[in-house]
C-alpha atoms as a PDB file:
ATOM      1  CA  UNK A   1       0.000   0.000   0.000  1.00  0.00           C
ATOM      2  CA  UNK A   2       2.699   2.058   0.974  1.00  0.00           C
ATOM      3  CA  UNK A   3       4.133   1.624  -2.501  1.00  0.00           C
ATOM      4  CA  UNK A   4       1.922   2.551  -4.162  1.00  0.00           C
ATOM      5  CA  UNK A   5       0.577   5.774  -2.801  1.00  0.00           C
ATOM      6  CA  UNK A   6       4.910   6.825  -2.774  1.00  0.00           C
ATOM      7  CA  UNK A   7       4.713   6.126  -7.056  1.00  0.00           C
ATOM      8  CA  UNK A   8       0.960   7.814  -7.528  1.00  0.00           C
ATOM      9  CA  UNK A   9       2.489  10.792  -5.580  1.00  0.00           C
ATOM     10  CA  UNK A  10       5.611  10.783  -7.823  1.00  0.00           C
ATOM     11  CA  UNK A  11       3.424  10.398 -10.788  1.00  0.00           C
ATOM     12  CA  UNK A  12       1.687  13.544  -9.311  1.00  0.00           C
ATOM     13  CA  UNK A  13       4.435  15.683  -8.886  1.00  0.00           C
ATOM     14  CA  UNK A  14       5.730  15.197 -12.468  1.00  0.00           C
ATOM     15  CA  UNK A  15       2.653  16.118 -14.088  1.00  0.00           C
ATOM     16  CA  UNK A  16       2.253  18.845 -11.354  1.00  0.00           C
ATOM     17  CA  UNK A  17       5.762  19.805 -12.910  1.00  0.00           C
ATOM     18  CA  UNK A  18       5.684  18.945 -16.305  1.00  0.00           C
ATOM     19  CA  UNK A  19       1.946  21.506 -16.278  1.00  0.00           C
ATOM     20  CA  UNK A  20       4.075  24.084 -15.075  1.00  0.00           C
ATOM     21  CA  UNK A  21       7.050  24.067 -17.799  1.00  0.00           C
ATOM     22  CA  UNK A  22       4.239  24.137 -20.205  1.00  0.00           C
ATOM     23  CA  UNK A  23       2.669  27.143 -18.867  1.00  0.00           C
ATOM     24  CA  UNK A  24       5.839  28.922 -18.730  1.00  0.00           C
ATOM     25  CA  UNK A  25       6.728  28.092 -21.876  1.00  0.00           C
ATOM     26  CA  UNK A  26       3.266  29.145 -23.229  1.00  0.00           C
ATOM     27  CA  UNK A  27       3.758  32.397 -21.324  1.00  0.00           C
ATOM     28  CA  UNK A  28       7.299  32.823 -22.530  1.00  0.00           C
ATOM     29  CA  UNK A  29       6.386  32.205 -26.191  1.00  0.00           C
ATOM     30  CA  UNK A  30       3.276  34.715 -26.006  1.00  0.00           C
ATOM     31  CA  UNK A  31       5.807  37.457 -24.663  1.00  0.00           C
ATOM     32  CA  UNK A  32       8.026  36.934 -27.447  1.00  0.00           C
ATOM     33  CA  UNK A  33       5.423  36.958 -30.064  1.00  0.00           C
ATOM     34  CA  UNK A  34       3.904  40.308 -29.270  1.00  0.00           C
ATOM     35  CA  UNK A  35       5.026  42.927 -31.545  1.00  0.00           C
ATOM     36  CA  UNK A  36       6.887  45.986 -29.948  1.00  0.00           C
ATOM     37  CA  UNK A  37       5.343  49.558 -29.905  1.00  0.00           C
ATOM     38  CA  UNK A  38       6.902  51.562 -32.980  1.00  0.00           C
ATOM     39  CA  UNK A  39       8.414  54.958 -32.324  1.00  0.00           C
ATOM     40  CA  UNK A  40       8.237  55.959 -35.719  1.00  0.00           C
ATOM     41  CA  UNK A  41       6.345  59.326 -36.326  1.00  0.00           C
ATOM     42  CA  UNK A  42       3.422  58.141 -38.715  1.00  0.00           C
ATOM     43  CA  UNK A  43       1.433  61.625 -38.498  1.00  0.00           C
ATOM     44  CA  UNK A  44       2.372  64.397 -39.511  1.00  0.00           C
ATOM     45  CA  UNK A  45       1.362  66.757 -36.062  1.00  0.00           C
ATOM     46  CA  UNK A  46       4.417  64.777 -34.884  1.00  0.00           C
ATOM     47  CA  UNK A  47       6.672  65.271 -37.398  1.00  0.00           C
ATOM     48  CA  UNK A  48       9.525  68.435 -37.632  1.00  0.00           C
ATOM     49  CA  UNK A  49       9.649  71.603 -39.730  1.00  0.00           C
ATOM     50  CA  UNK A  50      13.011  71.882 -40.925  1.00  0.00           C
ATOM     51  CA  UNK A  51      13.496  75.194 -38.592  1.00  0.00           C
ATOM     52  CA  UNK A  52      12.859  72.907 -35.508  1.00  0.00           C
ATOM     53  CA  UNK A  53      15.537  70.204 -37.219  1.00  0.00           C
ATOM     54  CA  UNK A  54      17.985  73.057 -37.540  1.00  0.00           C
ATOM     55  CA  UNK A  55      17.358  74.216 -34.260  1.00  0.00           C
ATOM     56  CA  UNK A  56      17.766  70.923 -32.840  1.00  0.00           C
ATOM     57  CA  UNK A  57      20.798  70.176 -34.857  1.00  0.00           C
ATOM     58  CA  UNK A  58      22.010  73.696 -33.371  1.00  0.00           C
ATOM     59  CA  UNK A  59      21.482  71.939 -30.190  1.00  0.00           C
ATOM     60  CA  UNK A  60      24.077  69.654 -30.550  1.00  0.00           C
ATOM     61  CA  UNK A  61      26.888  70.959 -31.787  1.00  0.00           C
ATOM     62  CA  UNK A  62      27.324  73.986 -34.814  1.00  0.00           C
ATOM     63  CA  UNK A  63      28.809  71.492 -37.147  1.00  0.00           C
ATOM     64  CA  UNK A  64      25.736  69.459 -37.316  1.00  0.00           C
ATOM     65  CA  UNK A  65      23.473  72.151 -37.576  1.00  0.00           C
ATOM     66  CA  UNK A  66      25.506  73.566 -40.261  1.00  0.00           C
ATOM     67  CA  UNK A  67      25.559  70.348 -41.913  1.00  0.00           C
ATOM     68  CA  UNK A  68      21.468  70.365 -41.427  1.00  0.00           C
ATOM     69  CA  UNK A  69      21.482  73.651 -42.776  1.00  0.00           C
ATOM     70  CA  UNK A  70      23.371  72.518 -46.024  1.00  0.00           C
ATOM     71  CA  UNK A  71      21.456  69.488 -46.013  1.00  0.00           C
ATOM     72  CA  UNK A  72      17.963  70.510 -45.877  1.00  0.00           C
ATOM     73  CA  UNK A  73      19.464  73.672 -48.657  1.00  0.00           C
ATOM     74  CA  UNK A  74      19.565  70.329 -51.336  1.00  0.00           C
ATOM     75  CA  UNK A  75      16.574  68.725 -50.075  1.00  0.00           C
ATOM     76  CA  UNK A  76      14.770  72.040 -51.422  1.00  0.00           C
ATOM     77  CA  UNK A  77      16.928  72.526 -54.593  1.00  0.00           C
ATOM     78  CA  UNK A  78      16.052  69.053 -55.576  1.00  0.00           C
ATOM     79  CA  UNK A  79      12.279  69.856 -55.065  1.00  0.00           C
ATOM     80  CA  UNK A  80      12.734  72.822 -57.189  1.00  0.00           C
ATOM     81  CA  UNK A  81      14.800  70.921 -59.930  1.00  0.00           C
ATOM     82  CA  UNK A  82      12.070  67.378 -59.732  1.00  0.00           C
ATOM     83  CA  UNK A  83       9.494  70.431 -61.203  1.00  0.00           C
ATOM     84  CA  UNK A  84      11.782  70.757 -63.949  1.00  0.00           C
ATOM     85  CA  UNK A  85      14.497  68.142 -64.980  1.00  0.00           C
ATOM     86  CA  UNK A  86      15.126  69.369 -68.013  1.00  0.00           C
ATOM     87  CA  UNK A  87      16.748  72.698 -66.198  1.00  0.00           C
ATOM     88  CA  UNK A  88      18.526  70.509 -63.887  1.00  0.00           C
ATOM     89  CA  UNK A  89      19.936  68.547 -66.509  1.00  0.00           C
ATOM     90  CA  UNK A  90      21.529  71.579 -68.274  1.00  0.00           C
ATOM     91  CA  UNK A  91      22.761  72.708 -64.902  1.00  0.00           C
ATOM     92  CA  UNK A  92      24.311  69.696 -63.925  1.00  0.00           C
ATOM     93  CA  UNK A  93      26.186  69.324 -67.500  1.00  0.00           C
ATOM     94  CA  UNK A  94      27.467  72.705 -67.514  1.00  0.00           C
ATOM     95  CA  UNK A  95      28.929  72.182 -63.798  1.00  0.00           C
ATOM     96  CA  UNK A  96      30.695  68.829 -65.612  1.00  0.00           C
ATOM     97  CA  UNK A  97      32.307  70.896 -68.475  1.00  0.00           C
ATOM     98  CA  UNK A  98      33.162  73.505 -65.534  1.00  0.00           C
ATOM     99  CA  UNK A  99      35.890  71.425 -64.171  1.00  0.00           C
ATOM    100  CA  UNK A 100      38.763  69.829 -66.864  1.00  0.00           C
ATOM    101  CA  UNK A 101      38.719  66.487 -67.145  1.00  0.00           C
ATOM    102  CA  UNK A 102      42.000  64.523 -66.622  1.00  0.00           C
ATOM    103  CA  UNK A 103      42.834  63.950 -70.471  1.00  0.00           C
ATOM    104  CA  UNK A 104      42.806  67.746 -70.848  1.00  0.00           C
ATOM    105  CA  UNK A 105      45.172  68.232 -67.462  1.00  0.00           C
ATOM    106  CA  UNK A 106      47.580  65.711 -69.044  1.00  0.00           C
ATOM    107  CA  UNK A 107      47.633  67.542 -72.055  1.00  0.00           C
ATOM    108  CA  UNK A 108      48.589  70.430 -70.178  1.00  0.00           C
ATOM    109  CA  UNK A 109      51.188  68.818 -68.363  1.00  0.00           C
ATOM    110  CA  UNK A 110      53.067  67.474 -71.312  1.00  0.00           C
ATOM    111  CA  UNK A 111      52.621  70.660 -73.232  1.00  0.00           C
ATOM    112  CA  UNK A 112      54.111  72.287 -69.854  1.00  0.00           C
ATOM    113  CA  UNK A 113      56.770  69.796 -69.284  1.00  0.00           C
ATOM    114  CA  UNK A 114      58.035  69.734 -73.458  1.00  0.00           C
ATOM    115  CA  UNK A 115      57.627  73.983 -73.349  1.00  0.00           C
ATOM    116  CA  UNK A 116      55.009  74.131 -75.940  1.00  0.00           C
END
């Protein structure tokens, strides 16, 4: 008799045990499923004018809100050149022939170096 009430009580205590594992597990799994709150601003009340940007740039040191100055400068120049490519095509091909390409500076130097 003794026997077997020692083996039903082991009995119990592993299922008493293995219930428990499950339910952590099952707890465990239902933390790591749940999707984490976004901080990403998805309206636009939240968002930044690009005076606050500078200002917060300013905030942290002049170099990066000079470099937010300069950046947010092209942001608008591109927005003015998107309305018209065909201007900011010619522009950009006229700032190319600005500068000499390298054939030309060779031909330079070896006119420079023979004395021609």
């Amino acid at each position: 008799m003794q026997r077997i009430l020692i083996t039903s009580g082991k009995a119990l205590i592993q299922s008493v045990i293995i219930l428990f594992l499950m339910l952590f597990f099952s707890i465990l799994a239902l933390l790591f499923s749940i999707q984490q709150q976004s901080f990403a601003v998805t309206s636009q009340v939240n968002q930044l004018t690009p005076e606050e940007k500078i200002e917060r740039a300013y905030g942290y040191s002049e170099a990066a809100g000079i470099r937010e100055e300069d950046r947010q400068q092209a942001y608008e120049q591109a927005v003015k050149d998107s309305k018209n490519p065909q201007k900011a095509y010619e522009k950009a091909s006229r700032e190319d022939n600005l500068q000499p390409n390298l054939i030309e500076k060779a031909g330079e130097l070896v006119d420079k170096v023979t004395g021609k």
